[in-house]
PDB file of N, CA and C in Angstrom:
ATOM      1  N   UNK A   1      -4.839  15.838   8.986  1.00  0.00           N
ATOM      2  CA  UNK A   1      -3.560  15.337   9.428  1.00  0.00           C
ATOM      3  C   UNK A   1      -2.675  15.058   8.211  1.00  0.00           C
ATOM      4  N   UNK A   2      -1.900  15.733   8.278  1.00  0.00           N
ATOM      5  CA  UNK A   2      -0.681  15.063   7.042  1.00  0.00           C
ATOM      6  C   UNK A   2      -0.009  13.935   7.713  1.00  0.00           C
ATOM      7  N   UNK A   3       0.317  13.296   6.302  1.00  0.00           N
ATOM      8  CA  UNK A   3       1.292  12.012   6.554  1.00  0.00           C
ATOM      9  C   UNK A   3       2.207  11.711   5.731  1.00  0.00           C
ATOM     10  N   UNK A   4       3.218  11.449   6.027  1.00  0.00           N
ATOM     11  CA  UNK A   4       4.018  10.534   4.602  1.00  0.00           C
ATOM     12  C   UNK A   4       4.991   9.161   4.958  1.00  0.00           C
ATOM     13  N   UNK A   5       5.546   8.346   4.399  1.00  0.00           N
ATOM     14  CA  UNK A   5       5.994   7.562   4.347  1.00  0.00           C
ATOM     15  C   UNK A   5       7.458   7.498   3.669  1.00  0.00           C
ATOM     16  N   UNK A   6       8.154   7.432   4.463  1.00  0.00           N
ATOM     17  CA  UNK A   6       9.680   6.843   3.901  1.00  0.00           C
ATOM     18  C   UNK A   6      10.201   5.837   4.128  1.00  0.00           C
ATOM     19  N   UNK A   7      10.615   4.770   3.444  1.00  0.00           N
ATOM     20  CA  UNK A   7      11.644   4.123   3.207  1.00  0.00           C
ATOM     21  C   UNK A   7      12.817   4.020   2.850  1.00  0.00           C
ATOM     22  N   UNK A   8      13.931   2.839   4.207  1.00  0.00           N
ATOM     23  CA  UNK A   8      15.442   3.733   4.344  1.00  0.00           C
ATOM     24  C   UNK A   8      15.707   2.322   3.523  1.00  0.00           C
ATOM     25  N   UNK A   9      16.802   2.015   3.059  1.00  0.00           N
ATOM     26  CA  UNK A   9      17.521   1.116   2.680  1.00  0.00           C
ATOM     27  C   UNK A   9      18.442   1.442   2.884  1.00  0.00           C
ATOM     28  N   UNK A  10      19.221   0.354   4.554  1.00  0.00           N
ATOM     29  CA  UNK A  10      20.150   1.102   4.943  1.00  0.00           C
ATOM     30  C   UNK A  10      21.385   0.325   4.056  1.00  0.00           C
ATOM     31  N   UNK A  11      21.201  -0.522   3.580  1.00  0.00           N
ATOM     32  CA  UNK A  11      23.230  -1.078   2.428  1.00  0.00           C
ATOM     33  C   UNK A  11      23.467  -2.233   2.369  1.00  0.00           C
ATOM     34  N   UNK A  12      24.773  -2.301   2.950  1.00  0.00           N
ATOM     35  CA  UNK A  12      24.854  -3.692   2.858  1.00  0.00           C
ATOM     36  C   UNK A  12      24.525  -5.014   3.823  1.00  0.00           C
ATOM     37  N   UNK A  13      24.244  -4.127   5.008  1.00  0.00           N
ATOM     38  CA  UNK A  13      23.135  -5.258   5.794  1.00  0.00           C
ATOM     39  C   UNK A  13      21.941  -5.833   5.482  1.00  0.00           C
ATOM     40  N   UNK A  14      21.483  -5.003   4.731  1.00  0.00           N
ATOM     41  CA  UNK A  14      20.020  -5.379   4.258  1.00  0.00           C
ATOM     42  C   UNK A  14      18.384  -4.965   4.936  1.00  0.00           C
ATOM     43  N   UNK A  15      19.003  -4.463   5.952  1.00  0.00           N
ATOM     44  CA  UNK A  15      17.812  -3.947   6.796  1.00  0.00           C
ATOM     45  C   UNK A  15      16.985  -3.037   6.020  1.00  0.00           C
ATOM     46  N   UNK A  16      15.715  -2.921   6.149  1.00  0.00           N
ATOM     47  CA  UNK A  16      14.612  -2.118   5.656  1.00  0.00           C
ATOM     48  C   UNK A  16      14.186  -1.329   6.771  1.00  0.00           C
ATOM     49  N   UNK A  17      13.904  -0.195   6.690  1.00  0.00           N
ATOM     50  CA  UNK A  17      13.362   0.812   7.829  1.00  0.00           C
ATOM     51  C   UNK A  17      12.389   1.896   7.285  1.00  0.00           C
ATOM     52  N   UNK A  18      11.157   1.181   7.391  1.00  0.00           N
ATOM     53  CA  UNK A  18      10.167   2.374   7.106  1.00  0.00           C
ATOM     54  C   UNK A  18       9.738   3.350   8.344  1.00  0.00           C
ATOM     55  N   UNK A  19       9.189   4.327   7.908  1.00  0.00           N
ATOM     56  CA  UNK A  19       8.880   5.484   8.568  1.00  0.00           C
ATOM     57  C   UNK A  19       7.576   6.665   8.129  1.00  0.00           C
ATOM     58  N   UNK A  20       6.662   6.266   8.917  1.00  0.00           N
ATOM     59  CA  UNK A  20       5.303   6.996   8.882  1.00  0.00           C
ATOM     60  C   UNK A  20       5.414   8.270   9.551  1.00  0.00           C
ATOM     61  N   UNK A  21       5.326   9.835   9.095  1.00  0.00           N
ATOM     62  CA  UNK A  21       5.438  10.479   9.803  1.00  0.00           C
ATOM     63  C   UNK A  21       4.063  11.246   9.718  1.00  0.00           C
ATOM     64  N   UNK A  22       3.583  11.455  11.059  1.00  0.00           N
ATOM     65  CA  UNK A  22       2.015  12.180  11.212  1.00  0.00           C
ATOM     66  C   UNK A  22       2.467  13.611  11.851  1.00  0.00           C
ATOM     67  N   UNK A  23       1.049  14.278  10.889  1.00  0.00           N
ATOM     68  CA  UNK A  23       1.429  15.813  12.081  1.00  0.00           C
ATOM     69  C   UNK A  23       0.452  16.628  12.119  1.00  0.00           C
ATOM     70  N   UNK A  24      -0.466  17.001  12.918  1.00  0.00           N
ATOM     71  CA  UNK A  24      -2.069  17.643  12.386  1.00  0.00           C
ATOM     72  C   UNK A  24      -1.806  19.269  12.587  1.00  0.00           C
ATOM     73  N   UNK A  25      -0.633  19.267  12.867  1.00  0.00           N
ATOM     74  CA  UNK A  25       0.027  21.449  12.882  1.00  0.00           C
ATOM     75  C   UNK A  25       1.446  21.750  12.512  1.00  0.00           C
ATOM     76  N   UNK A  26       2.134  20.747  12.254  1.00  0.00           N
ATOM     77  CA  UNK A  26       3.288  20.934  10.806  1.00  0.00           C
ATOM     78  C   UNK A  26       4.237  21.187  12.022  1.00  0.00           C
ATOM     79  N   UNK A  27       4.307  21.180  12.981  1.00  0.00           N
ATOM     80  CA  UNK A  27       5.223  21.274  14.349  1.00  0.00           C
ATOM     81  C   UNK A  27       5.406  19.979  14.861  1.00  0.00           C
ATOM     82  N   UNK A  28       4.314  19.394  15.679  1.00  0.00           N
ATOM     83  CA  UNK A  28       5.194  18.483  16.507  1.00  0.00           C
ATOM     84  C   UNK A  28       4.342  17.237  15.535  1.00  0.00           C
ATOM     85  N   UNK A  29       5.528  16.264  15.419  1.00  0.00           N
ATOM     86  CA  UNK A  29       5.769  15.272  14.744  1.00  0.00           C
ATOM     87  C   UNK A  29       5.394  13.921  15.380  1.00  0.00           C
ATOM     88  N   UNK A  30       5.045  12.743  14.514  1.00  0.00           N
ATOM     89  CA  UNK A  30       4.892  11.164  15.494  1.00  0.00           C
ATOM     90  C   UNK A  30       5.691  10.641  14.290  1.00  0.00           C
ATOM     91  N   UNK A  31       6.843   9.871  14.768  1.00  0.00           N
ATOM     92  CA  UNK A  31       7.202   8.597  13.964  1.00  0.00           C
ATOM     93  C   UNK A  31       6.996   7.305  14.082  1.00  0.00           C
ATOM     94  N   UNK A  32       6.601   6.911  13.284  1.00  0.00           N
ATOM     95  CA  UNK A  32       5.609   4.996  13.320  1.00  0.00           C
ATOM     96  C   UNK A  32       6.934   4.155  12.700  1.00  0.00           C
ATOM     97  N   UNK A  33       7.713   3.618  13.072  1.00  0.00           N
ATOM     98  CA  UNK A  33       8.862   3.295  12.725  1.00  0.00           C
ATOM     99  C   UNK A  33       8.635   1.547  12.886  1.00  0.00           C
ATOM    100  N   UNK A  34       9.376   1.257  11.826  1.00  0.00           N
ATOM    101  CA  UNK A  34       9.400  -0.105  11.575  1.00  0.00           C
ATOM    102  C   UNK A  34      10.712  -0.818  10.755  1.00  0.00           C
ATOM    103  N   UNK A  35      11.165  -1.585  11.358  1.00  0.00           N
ATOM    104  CA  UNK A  35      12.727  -1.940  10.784  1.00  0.00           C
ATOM    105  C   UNK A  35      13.139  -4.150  10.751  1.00  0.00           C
ATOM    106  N   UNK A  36      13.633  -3.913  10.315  1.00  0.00           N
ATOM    107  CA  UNK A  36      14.063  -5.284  10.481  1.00  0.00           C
ATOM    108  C   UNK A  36      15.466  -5.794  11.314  1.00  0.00           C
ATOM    109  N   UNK A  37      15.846  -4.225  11.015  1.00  0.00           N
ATOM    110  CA  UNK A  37      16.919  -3.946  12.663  1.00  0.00           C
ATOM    111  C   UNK A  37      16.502  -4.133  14.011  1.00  0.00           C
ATOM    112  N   UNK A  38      16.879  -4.765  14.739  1.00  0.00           N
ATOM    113  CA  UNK A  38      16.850  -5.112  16.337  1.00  0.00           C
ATOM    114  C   UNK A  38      17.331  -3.619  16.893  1.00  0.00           C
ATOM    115  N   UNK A  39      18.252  -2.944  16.691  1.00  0.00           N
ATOM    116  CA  UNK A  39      18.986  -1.583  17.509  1.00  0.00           C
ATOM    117  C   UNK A  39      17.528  -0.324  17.075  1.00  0.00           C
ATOM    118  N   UNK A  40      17.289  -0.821  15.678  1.00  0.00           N
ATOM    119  CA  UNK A  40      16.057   0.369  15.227  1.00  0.00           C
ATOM    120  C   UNK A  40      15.044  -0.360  16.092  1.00  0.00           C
ATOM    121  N   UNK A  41      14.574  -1.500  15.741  1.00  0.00           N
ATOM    122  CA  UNK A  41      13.378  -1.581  16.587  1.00  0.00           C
ATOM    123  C   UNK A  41      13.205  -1.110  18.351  1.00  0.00           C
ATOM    124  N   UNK A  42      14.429  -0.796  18.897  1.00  0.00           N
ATOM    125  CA  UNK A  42      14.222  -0.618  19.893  1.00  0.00           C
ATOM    126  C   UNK A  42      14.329   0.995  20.126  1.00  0.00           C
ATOM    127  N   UNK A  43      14.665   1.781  19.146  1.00  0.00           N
ATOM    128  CA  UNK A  43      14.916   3.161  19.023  1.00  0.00           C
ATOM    129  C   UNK A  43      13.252   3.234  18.607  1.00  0.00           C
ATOM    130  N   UNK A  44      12.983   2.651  17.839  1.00  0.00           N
ATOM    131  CA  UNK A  44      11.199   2.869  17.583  1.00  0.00           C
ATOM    132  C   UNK A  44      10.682   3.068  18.973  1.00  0.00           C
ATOM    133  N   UNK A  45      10.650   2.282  19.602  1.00  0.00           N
ATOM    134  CA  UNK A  45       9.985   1.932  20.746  1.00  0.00           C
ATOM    135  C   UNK A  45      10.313   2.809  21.661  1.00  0.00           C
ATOM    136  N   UNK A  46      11.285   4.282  21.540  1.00  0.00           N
ATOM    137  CA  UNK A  46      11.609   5.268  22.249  1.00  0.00           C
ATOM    138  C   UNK A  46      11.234   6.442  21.706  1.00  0.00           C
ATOM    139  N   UNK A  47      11.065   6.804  20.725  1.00  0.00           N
ATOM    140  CA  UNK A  47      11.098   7.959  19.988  1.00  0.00           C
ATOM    141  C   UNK A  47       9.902   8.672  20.359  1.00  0.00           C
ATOM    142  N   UNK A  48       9.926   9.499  21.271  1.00  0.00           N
ATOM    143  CA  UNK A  48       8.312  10.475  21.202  1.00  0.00           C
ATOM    144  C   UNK A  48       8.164  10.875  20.566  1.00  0.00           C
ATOM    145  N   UNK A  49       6.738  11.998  20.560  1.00  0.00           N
ATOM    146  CA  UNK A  49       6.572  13.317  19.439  1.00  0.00           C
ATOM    147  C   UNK A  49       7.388  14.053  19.343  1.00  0.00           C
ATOM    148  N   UNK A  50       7.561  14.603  18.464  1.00  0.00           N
ATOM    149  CA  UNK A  50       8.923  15.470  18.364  1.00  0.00           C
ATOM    150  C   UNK A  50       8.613  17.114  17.790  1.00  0.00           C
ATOM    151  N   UNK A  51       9.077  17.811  18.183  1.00  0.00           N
ATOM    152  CA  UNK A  51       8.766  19.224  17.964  1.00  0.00           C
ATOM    153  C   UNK A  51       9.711  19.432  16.867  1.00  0.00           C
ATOM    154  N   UNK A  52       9.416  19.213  15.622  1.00  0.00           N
ATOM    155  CA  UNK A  52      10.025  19.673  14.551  1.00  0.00           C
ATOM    156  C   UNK A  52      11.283  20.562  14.788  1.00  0.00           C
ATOM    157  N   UNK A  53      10.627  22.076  14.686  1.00  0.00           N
ATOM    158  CA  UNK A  53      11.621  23.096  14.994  1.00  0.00           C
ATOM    159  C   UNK A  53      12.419  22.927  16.183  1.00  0.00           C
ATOM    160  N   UNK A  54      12.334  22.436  17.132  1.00  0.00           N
ATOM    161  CA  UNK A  54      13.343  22.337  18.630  1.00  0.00           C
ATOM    162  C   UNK A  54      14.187  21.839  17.558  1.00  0.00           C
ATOM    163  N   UNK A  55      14.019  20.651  17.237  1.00  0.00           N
ATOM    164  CA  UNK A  55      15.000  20.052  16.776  1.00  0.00           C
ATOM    165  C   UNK A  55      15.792  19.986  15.634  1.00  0.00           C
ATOM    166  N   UNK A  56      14.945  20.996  14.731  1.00  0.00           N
ATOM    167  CA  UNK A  56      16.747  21.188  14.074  1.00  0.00           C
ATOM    168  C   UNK A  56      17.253  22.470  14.108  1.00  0.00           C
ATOM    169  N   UNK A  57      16.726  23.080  15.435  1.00  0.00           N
ATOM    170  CA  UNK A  57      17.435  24.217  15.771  1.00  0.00           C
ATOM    171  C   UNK A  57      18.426  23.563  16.928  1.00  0.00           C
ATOM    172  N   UNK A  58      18.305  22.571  17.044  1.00  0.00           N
ATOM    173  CA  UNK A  58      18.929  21.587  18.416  1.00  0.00           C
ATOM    174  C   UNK A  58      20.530  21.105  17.267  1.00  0.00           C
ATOM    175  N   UNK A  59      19.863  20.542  16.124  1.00  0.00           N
ATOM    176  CA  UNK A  59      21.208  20.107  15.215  1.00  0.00           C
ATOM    177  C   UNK A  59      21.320  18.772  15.516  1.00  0.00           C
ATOM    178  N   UNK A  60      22.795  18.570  16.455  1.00  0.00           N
ATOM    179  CA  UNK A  60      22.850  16.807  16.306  1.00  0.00           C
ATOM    180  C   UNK A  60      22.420  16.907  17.458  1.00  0.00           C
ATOM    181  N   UNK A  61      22.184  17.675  18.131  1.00  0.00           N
ATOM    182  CA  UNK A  61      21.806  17.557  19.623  1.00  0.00           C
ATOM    183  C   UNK A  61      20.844  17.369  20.573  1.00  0.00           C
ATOM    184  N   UNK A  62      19.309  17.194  19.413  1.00  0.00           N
ATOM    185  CA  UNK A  62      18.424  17.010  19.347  1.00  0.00           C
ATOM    186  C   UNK A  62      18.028  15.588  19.803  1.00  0.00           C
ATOM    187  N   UNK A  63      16.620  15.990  20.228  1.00  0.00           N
ATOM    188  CA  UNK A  63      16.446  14.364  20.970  1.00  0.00           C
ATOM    189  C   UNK A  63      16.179  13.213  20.316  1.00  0.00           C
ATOM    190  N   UNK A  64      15.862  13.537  19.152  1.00  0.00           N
ATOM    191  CA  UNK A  64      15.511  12.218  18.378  1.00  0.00           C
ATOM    192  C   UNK A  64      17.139  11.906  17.993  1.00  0.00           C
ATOM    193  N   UNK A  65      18.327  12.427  17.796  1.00  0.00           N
ATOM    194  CA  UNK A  65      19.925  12.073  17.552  1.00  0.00           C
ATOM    195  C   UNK A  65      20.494  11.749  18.475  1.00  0.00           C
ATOM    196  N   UNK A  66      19.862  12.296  19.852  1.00  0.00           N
ATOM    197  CA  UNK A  66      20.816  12.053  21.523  1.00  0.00           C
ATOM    198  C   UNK A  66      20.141  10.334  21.715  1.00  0.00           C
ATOM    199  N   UNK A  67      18.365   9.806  20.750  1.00  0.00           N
ATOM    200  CA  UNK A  67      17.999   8.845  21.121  1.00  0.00           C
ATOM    201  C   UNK A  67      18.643   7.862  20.377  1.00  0.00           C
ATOM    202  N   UNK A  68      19.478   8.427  18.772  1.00  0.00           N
ATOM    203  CA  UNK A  68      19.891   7.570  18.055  1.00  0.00           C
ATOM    204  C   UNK A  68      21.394   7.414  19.164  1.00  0.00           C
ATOM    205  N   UNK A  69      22.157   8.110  19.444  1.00  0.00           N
ATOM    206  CA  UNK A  69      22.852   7.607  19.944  1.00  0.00           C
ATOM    207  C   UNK A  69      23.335   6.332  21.337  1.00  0.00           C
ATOM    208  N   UNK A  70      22.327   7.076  22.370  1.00  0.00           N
ATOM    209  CA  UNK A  70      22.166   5.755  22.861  1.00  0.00           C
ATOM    210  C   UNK A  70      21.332   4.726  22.375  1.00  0.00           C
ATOM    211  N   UNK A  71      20.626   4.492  21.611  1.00  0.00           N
ATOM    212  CA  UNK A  71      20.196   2.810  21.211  1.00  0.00           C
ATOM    213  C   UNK A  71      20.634   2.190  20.211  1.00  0.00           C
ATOM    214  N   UNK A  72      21.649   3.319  19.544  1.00  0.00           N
ATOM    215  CA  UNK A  72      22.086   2.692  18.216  1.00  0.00           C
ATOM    216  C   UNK A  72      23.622   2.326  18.849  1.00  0.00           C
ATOM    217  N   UNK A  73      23.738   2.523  19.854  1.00  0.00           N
ATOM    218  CA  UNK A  73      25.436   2.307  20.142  1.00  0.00           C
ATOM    219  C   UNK A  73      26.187   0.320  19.609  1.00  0.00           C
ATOM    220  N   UNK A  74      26.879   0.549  18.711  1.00  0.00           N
ATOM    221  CA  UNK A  74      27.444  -0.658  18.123  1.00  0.00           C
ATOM    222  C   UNK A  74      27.124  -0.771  16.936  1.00  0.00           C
ATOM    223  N   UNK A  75      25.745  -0.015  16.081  1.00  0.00           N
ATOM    224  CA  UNK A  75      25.364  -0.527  14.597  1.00  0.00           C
ATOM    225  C   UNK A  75      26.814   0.781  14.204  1.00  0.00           C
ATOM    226  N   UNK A  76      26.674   0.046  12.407  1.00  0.00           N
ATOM    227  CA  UNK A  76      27.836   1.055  11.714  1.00  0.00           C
ATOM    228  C   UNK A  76      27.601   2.435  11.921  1.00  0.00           C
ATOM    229  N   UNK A  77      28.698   2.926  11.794  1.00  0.00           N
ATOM    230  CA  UNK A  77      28.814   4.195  12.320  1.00  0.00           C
ATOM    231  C   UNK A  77      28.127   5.612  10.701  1.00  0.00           C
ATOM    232  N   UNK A  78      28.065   4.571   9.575  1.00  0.00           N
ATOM    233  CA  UNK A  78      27.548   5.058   8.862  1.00  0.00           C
ATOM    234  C   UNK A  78      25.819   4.848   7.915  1.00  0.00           C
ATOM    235  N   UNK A  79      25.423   3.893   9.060  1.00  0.00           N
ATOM    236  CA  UNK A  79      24.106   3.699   8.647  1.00  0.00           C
ATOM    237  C   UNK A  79      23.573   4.697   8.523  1.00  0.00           C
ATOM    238  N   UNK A  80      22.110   4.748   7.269  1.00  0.00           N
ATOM    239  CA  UNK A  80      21.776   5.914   6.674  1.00  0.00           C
ATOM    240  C   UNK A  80      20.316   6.361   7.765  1.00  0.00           C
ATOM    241  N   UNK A  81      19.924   5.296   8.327  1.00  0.00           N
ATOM    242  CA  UNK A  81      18.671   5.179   9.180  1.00  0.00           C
ATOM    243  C   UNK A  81      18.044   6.486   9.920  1.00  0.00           C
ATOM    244  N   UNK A  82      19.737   6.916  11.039  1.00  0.00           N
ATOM    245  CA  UNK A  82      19.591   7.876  11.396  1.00  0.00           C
ATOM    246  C   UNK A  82      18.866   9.115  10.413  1.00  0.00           C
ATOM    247  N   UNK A  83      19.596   9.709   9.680  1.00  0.00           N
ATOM    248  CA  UNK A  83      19.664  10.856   8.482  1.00  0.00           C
ATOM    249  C   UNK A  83      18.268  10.512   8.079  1.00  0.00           C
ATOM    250  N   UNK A  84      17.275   9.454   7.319  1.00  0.00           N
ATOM    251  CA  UNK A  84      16.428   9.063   7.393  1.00  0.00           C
ATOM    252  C   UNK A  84      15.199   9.207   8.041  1.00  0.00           C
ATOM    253  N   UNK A  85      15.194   8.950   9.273  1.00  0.00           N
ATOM    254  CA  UNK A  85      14.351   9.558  10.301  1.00  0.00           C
ATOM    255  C   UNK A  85      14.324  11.016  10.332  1.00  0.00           C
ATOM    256  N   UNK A  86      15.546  11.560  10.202  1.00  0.00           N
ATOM    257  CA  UNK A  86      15.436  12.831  10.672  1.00  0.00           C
ATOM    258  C   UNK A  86      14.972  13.630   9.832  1.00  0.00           C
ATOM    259  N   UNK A  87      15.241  13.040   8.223  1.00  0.00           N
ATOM    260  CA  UNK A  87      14.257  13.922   7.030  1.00  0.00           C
ATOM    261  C   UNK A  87      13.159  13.943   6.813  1.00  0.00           C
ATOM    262  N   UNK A  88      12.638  11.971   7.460  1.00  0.00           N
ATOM    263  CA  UNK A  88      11.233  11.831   7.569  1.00  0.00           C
ATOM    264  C   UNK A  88      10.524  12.912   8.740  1.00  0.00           C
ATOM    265  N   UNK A  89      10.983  13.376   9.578  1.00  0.00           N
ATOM    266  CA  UNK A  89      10.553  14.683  10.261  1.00  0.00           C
ATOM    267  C   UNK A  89      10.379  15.785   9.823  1.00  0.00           C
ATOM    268  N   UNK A  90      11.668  16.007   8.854  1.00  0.00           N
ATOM    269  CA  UNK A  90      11.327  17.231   8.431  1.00  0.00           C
ATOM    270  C   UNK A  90      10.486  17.149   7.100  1.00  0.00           C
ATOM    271  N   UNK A  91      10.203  16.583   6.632  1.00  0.00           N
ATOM    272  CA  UNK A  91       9.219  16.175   5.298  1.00  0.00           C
ATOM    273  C   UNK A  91       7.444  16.108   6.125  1.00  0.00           C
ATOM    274  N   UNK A  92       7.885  15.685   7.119  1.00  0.00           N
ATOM    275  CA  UNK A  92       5.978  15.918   7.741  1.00  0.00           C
ATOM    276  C   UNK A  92       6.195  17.024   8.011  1.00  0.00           C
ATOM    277  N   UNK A  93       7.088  17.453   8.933  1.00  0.00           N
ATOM    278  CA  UNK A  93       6.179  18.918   9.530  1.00  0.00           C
ATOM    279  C   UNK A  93       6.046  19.801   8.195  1.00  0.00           C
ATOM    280  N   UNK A  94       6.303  19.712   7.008  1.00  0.00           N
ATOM    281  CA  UNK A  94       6.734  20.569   5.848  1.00  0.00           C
ATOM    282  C   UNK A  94       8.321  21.406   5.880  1.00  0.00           C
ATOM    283  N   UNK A  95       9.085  21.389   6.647  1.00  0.00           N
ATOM    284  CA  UNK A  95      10.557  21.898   6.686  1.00  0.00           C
ATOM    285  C   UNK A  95      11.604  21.757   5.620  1.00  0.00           C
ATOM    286  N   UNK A  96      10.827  19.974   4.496  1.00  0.00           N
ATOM    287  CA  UNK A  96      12.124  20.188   3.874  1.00  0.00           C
ATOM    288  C   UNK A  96      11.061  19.108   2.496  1.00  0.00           C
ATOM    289  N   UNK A  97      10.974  19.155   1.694  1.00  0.00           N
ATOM    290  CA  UNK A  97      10.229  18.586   0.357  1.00  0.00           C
ATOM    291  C   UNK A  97      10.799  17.199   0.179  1.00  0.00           C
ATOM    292  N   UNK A  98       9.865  16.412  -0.233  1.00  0.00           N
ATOM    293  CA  UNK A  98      10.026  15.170  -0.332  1.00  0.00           C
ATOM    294  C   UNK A  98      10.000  14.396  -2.049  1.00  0.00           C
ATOM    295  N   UNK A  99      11.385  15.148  -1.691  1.00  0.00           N
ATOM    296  CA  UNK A  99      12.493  14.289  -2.498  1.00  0.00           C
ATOM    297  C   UNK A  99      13.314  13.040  -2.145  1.00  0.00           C
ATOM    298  N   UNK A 100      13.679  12.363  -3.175  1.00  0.00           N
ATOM    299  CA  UNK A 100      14.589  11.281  -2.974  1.00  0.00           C
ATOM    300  C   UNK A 100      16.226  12.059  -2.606  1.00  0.00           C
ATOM    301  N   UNK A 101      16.465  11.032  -1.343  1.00  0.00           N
ATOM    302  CA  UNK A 101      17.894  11.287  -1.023  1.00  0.00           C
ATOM    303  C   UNK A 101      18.711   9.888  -1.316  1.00  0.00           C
ATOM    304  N   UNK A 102      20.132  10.154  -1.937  1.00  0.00           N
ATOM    305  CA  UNK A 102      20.608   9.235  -2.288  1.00  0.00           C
ATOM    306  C   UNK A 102      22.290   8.650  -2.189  1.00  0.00           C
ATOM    307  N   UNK A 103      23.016   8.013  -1.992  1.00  0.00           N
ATOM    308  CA  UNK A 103      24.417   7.753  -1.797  1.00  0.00           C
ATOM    309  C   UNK A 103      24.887   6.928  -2.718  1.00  0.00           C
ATOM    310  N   UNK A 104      25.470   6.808  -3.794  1.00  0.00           N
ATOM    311  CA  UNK A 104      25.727   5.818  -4.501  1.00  0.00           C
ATOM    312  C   UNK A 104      26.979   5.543  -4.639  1.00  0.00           C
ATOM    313  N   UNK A 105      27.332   4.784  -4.734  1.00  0.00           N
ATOM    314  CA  UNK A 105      29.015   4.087  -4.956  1.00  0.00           C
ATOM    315  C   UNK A 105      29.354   2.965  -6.553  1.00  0.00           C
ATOM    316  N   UNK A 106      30.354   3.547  -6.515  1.00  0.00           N
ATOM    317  CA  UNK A 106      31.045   2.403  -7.898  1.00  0.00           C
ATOM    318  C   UNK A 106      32.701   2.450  -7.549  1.00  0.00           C
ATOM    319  N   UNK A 107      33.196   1.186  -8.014  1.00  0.00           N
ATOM    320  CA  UNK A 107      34.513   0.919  -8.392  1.00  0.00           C
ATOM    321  C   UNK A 107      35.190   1.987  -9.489  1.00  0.00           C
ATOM    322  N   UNK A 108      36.127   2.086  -9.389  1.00  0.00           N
ATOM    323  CA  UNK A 108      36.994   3.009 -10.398  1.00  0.00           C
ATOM    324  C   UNK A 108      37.634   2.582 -10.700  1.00  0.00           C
ATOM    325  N   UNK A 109      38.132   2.041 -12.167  1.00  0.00           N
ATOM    326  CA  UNK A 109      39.431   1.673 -12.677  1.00  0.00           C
ATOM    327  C   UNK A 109      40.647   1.812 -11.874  1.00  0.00           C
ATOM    328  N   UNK A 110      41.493   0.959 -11.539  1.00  0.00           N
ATOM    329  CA  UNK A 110      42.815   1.155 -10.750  1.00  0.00           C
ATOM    330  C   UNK A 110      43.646   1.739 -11.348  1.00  0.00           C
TER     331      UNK A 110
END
């Protein structure tokens, strides 16, 4: 069985969102999700196995994004959580290498 582990740090809320992803045929996926978010914890508590390929041949339309949308309805519209999950999928089934993804911000002289 492969496995890996990601951790989201979603900003300036402070929430932590880890993510265990299992897969014993590099296709269909389990996410073990754990957050300090109330909207994630309850998206945890929905998320089935997931068929890798359906879904990012699905795009945003996919069920693990149709699940972020209804349970995430009200968190920021730019939390990284989503995007997160969805790499932690593609990093188990093997679809995409597990690298660090990153967003960084600074002030600029006025």
């Amino acid at each position: 069985m492969k496995q890996i582990k990601g951790t989201i740090n979603a900003g300036v809320c402070g929430f932590v969102t880890e993510a265990i992803g299992s897969s014993d045929d590099g296709q269909h996926v389990t996410l073990a999700i754990t957050s300090d978010c109330d909207k994630v914890q309850r998206l945890a508590a929905l998320v089935p196995e997931l068929d890798a390929y359906s879904e990012i041949g699905a795009g945003f339309e996919g069920e693990l994004l149709r699940l972020v949308r209804e349970q995430m309805r009200g968190c920021c519209s730019g939390c990284a959580v989503p995007a997160g999950l969805f790499k932690a999928m593609q990093v188990t089934a093997g679809l995409a290498l597990p690298r660090p993804v990153s967003i960084e911000f600074e002030r600029l002289p006025s």
